[in-house]
C-alpha atoms as a PDB file:
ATOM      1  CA  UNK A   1      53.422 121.421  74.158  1.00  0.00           C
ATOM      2  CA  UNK A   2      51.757 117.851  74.029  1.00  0.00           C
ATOM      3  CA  UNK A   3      49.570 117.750  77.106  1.00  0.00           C
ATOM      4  CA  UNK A   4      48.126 119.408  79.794  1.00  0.00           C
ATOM      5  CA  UNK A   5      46.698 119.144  83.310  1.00  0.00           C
ATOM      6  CA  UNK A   6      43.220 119.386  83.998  1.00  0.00           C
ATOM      7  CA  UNK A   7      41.722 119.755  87.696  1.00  0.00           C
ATOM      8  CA  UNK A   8      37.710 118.609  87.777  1.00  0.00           C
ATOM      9  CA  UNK A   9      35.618 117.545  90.821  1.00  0.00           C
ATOM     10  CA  UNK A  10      35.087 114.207  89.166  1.00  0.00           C
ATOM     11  CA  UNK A  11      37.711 111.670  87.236  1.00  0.00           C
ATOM     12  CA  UNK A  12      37.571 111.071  83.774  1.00  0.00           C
ATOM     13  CA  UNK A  13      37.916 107.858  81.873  1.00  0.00           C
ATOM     14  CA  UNK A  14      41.285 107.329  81.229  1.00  0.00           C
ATOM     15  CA  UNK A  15      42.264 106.220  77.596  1.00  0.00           C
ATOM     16  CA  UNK A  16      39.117 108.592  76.562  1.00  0.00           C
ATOM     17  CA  UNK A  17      39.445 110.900  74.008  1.00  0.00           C
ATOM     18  CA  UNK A  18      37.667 114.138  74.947  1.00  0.00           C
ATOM     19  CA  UNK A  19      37.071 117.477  72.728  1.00  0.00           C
ATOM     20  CA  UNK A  20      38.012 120.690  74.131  1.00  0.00           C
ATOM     21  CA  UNK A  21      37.773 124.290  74.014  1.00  0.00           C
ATOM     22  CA  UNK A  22      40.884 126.436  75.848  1.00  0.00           C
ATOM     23  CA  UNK A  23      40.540 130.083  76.443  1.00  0.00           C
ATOM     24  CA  UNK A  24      43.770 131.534  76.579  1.00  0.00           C
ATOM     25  CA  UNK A  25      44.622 134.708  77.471  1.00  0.00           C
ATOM     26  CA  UNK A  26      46.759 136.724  74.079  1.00  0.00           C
ATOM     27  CA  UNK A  27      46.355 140.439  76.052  1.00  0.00           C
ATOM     28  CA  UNK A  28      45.301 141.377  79.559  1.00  0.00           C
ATOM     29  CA  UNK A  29      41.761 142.269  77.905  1.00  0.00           C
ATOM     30  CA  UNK A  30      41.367 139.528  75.055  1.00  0.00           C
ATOM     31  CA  UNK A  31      41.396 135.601  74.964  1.00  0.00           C
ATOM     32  CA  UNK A  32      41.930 133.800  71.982  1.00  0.00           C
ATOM     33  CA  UNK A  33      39.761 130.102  71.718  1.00  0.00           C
ATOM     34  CA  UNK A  34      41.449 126.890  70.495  1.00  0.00           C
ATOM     35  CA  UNK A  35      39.604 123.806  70.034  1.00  0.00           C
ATOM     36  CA  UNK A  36      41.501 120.477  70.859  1.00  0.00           C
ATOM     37  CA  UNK A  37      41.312 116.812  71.333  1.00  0.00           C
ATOM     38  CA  UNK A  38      43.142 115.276  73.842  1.00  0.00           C
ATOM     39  CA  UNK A  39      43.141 112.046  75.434  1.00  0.00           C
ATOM     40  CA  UNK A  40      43.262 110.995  79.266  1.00  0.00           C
ATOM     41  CA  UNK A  41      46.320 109.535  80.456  1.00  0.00           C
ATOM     42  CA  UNK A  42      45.717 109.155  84.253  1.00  0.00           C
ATOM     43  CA  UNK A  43      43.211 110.803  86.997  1.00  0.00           C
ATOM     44  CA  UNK A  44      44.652 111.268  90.502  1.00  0.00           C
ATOM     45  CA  UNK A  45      42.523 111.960  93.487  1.00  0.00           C
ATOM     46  CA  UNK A  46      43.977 115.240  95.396  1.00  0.00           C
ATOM     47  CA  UNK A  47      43.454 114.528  99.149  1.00  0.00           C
ATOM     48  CA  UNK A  48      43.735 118.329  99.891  1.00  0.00           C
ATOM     49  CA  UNK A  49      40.406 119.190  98.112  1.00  0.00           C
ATOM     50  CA  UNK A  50      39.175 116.218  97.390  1.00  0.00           C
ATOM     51  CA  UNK A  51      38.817 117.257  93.291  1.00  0.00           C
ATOM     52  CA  UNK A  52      40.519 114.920  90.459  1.00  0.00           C
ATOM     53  CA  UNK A  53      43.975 116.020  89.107  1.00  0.00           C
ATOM     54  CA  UNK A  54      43.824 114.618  85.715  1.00  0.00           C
ATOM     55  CA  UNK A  55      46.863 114.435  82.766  1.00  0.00           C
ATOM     56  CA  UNK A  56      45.804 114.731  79.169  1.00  0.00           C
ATOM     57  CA  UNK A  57      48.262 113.854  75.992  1.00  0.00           C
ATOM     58  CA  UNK A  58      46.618 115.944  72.918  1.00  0.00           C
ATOM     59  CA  UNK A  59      45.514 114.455  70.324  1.00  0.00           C
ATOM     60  CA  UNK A  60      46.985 115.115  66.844  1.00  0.00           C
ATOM     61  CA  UNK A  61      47.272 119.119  67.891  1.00  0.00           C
ATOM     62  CA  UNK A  62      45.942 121.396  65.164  1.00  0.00           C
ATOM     63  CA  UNK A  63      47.882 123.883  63.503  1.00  0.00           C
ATOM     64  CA  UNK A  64      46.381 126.777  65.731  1.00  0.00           C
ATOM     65  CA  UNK A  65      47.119 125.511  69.064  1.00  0.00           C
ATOM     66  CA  UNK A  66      50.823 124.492  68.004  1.00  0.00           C
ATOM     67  CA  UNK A  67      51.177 127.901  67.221  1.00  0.00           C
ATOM     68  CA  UNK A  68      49.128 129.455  69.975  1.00  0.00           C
ATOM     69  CA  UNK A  69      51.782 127.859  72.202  1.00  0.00           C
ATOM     70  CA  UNK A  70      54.959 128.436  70.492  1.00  0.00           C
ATOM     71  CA  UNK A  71      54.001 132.311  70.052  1.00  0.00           C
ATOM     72  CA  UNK A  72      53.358 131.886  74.024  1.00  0.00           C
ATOM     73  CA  UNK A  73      56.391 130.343  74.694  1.00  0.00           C
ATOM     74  CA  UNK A  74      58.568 132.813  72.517  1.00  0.00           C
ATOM     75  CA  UNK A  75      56.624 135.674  74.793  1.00  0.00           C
ATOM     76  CA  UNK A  76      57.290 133.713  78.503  1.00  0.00           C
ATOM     77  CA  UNK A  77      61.580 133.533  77.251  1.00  0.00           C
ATOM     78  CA  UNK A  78      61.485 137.119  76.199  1.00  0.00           C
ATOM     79  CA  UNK A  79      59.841 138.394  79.390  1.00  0.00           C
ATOM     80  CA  UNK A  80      62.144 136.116  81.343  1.00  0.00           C
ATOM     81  CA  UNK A  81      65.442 137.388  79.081  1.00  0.00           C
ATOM     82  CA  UNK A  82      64.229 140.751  80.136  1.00  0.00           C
ATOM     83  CA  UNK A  83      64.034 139.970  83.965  1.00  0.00           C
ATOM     84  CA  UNK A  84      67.506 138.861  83.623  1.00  0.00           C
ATOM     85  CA  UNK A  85      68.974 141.957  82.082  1.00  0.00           C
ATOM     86  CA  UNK A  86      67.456 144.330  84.875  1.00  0.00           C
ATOM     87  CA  UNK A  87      68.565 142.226  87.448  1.00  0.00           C
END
């Protein structure tokens, strides 16, 4: 709920503060777009693929995106309680 992982082919400032836009999917054919601001908290090289694994704390999370992910979240423990029952 108050950060995210971001993989990039080159490492970010850490202690930056950086605008974003996330595309998330609501429905198998429609995304919904929340803008945020979130700020670098480490970059870590990824030997594998040589690309940047970087760790982002958001930065006073707007009222869309806190709901965004709690109406996600609410979705992901339904679909999991419903797993459960057929199993």
């Amino acid at each position: 709920m108050g950060g995210q992982r971001l993989v990039a082919n080159q490492p970010l400032a850490p202690g930056s503060c950086y605008d974003m836009r996330l595309d998330i999917p609501v429905r198998e054919d429609h995304t919904r777009s929340v803008d945020i601001s979130a700020i670098c908290q480490w970059p870590k090289k990824d030997a594998k693929n040589a690309r940047f694994e970087q760790g982002f704390k958001l930065d006073r999370p707007s009222t869309a995106f806190t709901e965004l992910v709690t109406s996600k979240s609410v979705s992901f423990k339904r679909s999991l309680l419903g797993r459960a029952r057929l199993q």
